[in-house]
PDB file of N, CA and C in Angstrom:
ATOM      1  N   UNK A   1      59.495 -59.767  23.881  1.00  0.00           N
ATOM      2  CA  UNK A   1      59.777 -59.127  22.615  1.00  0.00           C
ATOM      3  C   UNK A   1      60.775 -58.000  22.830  1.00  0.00           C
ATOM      4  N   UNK A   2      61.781 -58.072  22.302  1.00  0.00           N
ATOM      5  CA  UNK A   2      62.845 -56.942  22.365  1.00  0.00           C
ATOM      6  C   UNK A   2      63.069 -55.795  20.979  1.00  0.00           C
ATOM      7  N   UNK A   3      62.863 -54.982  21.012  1.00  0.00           N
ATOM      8  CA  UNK A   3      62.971 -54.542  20.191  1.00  0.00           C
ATOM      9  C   UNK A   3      64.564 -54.404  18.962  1.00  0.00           C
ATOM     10  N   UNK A   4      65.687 -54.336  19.969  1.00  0.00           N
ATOM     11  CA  UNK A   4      67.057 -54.446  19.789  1.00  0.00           C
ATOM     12  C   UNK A   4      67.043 -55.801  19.349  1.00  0.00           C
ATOM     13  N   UNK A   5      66.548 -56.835  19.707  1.00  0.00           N
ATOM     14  CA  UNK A   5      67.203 -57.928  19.233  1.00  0.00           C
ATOM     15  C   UNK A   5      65.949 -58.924  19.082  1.00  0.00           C
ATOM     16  N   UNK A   6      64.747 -58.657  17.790  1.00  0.00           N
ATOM     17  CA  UNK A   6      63.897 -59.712  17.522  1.00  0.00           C
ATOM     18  C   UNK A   6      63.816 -61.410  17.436  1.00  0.00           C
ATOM     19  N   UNK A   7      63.103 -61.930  17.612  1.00  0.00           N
ATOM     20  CA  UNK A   7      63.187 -63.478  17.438  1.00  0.00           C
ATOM     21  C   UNK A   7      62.971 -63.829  16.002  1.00  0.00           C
ATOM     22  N   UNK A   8      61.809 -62.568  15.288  1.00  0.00           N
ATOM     23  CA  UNK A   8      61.917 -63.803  14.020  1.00  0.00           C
ATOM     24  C   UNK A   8      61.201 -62.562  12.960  1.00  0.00           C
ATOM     25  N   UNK A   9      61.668 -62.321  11.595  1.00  0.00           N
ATOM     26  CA  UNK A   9      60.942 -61.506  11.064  1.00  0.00           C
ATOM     27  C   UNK A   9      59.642 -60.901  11.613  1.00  0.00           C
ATOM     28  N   UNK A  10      58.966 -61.773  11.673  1.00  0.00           N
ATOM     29  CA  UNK A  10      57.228 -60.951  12.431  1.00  0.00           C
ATOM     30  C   UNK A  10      57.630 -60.053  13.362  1.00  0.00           C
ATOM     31  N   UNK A  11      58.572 -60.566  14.231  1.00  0.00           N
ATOM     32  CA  UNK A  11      58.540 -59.826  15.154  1.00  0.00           C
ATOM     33  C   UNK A  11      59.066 -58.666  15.285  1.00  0.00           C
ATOM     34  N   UNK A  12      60.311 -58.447  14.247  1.00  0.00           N
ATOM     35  CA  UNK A  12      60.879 -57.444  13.862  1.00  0.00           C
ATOM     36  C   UNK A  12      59.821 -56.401  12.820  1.00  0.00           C
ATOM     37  N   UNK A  13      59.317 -56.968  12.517  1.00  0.00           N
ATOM     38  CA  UNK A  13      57.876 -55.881  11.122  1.00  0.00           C
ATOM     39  C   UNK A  13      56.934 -55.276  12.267  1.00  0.00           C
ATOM     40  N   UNK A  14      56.731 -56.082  13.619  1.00  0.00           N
ATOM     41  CA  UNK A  14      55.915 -55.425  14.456  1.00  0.00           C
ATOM     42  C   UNK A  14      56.174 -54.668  14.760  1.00  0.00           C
ATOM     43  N   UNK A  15      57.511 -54.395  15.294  1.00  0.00           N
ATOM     44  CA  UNK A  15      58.328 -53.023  16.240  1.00  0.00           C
ATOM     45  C   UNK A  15      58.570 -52.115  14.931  1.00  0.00           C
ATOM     46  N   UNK A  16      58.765 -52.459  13.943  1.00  0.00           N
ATOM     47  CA  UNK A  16      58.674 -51.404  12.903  1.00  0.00           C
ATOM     48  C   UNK A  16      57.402 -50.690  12.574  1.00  0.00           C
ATOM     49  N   UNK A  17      56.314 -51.444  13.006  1.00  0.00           N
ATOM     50  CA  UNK A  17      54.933 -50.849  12.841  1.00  0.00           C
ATOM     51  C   UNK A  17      54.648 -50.010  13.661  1.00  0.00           C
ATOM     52  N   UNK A  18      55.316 -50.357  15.093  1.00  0.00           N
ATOM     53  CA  UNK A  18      54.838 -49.817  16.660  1.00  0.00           C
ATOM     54  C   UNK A  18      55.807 -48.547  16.013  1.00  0.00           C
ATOM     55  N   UNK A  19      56.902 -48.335  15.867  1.00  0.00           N
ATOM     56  CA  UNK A  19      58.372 -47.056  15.561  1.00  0.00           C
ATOM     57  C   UNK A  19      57.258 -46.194  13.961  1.00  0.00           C
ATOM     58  N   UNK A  20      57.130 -46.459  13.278  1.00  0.00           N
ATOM     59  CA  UNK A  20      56.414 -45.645  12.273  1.00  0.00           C
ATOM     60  C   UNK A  20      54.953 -45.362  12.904  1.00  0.00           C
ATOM     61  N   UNK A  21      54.262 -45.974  13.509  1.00  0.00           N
ATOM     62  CA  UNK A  21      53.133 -45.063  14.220  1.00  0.00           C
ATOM     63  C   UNK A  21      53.568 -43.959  15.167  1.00  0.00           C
ATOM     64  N   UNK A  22      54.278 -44.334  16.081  1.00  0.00           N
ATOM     65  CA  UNK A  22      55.019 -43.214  16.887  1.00  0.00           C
ATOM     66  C   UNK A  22      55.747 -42.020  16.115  1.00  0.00           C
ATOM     67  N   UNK A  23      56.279 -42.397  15.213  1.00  0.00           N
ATOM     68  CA  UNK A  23      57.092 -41.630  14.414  1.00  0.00           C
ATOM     69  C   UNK A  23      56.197 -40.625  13.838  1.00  0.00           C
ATOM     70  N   UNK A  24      55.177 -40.742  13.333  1.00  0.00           N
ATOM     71  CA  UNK A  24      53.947 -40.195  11.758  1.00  0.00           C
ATOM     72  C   UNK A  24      52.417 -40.496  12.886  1.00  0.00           C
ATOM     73  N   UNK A  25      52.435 -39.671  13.892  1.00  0.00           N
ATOM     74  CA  UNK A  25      51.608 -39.290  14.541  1.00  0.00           C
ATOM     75  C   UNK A  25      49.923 -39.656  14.013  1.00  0.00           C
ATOM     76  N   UNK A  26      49.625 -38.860  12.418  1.00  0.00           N
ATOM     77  CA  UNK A  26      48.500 -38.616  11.989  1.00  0.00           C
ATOM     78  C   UNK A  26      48.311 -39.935  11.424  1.00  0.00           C
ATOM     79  N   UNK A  27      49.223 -40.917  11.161  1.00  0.00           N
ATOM     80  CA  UNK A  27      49.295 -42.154  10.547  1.00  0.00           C
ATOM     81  C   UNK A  27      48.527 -43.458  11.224  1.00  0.00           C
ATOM     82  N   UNK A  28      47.311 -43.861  10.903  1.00  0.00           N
ATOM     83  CA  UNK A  28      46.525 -44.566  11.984  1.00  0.00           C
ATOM     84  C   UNK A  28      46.876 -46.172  11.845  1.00  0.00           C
ATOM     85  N   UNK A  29      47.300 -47.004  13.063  1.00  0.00           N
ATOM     86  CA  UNK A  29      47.992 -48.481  12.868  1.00  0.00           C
ATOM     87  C   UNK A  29      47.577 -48.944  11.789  1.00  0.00           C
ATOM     88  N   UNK A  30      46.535 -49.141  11.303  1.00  0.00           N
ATOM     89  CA  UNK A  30      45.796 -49.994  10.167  1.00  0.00           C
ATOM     90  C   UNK A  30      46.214 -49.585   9.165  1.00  0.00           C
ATOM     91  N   UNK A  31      45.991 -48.546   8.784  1.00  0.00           N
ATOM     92  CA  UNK A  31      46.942 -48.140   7.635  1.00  0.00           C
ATOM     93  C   UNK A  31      48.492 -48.165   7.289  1.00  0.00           C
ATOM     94  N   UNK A  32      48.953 -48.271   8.287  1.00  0.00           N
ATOM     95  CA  UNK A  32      50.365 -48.536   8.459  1.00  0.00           C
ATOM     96  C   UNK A  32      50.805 -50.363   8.147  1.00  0.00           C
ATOM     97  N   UNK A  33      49.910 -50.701   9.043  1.00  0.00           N
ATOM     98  CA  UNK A  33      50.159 -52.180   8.629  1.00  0.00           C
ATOM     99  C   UNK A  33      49.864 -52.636   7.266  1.00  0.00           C
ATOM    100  N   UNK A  34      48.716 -52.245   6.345  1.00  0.00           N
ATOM    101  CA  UNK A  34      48.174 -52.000   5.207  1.00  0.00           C
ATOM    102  C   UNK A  34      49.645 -52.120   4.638  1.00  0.00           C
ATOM    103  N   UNK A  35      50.496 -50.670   5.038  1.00  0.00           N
ATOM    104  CA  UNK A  35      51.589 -50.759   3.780  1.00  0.00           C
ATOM    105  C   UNK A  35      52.721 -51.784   3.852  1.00  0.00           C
ATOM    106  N   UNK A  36      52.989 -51.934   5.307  1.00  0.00           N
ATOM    107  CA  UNK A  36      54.012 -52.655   5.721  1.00  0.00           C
ATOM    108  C   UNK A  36      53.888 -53.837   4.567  1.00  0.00           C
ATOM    109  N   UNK A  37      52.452 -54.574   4.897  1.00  0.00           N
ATOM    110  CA  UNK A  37      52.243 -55.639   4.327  1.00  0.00           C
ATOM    111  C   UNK A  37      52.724 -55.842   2.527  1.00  0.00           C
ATOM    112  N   UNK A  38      51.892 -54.505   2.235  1.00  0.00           N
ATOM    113  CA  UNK A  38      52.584 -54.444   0.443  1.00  0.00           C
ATOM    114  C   UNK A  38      54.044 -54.143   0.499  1.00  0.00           C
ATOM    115  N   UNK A  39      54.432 -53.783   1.534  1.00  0.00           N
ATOM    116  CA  UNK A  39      55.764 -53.755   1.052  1.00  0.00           C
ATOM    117  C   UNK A  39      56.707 -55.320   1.173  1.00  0.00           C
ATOM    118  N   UNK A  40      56.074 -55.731   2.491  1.00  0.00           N
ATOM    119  CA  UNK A  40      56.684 -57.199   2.467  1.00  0.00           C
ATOM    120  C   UNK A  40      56.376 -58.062   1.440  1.00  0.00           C
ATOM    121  N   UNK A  41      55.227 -57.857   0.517  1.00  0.00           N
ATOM    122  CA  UNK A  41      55.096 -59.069  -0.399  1.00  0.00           C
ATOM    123  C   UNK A  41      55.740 -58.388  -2.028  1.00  0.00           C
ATOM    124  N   UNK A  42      55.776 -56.959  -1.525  1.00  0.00           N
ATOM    125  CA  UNK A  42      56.819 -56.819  -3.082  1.00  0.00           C
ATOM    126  C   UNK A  42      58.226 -57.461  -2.846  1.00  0.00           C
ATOM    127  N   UNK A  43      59.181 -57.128  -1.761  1.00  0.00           N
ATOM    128  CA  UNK A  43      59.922 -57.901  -1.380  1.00  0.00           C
ATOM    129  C   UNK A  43      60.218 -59.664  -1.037  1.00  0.00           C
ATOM    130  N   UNK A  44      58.932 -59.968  -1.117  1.00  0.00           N
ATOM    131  CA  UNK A  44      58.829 -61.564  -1.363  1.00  0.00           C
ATOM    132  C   UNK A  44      60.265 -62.852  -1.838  1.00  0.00           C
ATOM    133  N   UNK A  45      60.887 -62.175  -3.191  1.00  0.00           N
ATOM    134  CA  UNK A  45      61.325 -62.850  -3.583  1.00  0.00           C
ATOM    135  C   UNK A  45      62.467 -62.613  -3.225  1.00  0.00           C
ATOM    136  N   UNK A  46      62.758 -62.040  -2.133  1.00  0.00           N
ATOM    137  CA  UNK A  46      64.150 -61.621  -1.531  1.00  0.00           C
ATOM    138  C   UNK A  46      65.203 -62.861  -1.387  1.00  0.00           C
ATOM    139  N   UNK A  47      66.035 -63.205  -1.277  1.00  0.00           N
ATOM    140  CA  UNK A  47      66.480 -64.299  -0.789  1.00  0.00           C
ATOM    141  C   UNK A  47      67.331 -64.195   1.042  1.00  0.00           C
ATOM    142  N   UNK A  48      67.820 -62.999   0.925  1.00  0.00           N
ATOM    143  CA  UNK A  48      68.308 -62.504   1.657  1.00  0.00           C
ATOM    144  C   UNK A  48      67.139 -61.631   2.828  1.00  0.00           C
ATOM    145  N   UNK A  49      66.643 -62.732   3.748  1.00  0.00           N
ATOM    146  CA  UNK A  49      65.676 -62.140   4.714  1.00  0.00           C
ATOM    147  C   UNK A  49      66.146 -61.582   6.229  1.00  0.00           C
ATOM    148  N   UNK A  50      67.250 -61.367   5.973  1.00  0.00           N
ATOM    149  CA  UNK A  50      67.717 -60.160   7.330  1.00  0.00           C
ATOM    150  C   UNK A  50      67.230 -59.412   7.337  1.00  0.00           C
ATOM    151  N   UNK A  51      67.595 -58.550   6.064  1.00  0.00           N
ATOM    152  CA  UNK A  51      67.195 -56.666   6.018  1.00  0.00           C
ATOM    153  C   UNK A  51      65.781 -56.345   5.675  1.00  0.00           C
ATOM    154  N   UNK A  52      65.003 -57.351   5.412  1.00  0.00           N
ATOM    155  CA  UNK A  52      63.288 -57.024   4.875  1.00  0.00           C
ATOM    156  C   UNK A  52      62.734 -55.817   6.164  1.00  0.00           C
ATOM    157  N   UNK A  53      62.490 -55.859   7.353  1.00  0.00           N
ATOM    158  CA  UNK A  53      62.094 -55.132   8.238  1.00  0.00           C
ATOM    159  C   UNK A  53      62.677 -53.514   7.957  1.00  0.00           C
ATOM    160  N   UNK A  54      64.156 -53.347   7.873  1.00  0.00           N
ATOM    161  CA  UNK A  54      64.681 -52.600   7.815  1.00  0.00           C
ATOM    162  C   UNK A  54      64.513 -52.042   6.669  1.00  0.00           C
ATOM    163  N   UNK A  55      64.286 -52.979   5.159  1.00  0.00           N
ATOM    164  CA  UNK A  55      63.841 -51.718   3.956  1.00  0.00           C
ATOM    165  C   UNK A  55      62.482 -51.718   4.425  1.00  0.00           C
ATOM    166  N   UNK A  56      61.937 -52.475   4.829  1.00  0.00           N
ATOM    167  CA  UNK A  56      60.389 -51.974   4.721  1.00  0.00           C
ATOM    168  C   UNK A  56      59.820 -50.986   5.210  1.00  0.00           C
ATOM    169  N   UNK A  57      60.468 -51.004   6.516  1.00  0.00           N
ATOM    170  CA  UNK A  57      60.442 -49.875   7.262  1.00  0.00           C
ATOM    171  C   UNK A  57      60.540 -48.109   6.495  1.00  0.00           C
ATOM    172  N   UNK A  58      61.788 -48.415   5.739  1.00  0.00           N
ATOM    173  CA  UNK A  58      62.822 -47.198   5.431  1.00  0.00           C
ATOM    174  C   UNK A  58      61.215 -46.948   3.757  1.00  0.00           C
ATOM    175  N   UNK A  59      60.898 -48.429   3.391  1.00  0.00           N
ATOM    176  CA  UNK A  59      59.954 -47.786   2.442  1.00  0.00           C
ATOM    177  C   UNK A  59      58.425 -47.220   2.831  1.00  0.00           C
ATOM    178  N   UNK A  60      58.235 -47.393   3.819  1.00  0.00           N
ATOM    179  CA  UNK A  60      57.001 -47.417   4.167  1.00  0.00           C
ATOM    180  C   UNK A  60      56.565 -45.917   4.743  1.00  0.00           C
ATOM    181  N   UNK A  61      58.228 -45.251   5.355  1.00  0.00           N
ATOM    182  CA  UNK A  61      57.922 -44.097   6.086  1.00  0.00           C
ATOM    183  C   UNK A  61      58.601 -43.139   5.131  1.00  0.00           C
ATOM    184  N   UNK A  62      59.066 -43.816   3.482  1.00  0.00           N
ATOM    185  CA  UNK A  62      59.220 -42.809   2.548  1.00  0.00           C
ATOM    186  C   UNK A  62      57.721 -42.296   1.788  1.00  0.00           C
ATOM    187  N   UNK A  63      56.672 -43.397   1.749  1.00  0.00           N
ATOM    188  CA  UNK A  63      55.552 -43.333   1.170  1.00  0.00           C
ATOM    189  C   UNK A  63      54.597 -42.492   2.546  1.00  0.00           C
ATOM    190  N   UNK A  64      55.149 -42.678   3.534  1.00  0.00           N
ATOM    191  CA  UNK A  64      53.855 -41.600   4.691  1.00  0.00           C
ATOM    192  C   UNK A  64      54.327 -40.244   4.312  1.00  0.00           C
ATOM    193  N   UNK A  65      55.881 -40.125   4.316  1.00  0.00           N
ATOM    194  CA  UNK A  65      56.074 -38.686   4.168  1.00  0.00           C
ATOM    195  C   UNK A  65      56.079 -38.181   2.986  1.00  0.00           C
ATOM    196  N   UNK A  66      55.705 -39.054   1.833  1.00  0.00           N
ATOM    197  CA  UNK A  66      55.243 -38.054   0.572  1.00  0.00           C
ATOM    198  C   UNK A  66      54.066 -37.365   0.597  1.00  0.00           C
ATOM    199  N   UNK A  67      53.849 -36.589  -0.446  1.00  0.00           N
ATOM    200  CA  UNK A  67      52.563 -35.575  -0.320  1.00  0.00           C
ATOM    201  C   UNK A  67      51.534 -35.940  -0.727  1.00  0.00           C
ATOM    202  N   UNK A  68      50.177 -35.578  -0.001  1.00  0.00           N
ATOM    203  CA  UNK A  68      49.081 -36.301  -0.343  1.00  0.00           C
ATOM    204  C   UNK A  68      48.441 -37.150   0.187  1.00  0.00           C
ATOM    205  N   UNK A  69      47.693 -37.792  -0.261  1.00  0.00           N
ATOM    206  CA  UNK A  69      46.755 -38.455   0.818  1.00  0.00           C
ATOM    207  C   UNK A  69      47.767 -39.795   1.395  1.00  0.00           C
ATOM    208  N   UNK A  70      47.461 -40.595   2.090  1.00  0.00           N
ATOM    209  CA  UNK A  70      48.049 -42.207   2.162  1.00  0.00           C
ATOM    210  C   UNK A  70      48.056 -42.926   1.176  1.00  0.00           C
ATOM    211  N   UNK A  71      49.364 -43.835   0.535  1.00  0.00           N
ATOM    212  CA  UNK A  71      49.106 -44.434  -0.546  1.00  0.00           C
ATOM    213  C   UNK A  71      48.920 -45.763  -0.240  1.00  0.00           C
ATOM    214  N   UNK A  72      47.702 -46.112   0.228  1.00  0.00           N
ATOM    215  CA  UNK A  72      47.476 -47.780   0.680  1.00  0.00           C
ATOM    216  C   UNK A  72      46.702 -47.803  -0.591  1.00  0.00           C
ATOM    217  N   UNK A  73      46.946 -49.197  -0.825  1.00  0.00           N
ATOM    218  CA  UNK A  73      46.335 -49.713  -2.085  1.00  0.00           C
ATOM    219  C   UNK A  73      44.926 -50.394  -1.462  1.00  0.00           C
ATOM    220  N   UNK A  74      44.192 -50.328  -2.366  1.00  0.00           N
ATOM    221  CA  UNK A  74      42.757 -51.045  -1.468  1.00  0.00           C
ATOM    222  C   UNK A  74      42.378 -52.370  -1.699  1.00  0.00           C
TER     223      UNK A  74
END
């Protein structure tokens, strides 16, 4: 698994999971994956599946660093 150069979406959402836990310290994996996941299925109807990792990412560690508790949906 390379991080620079993934084999296949999954694998790229993983290293984005592993980079936002490292990143957001207080942020515990499960919950992180929690959002990843809502964020990949709002993005669903993408057609264009290059950049999904990369917004998800960019959305996922806009929703850790807002204020307030974690916004995982339950």
């Amino acid at each position: 698994m390379s991080a620079t150069n993934p084999r296949d979406e999954y694998e790229a959402l993983n290293h984005a999971v592993d980079r936002l836990v490292r990143r957001i310290p207080w942020a515990d994996e499960e919950s992180v994956r929690l959002m990843v996941a809502e964020e990949v299925a709002a993005l669903s109807e993408a057609r264009l599946r290059h950049f999904i990792p990369a917004m998800v990412e960019a959305r996922v560690l806009r929703r850790l660093r807002a204020p307030g508790p974690l916004p995982v949906s339950a």
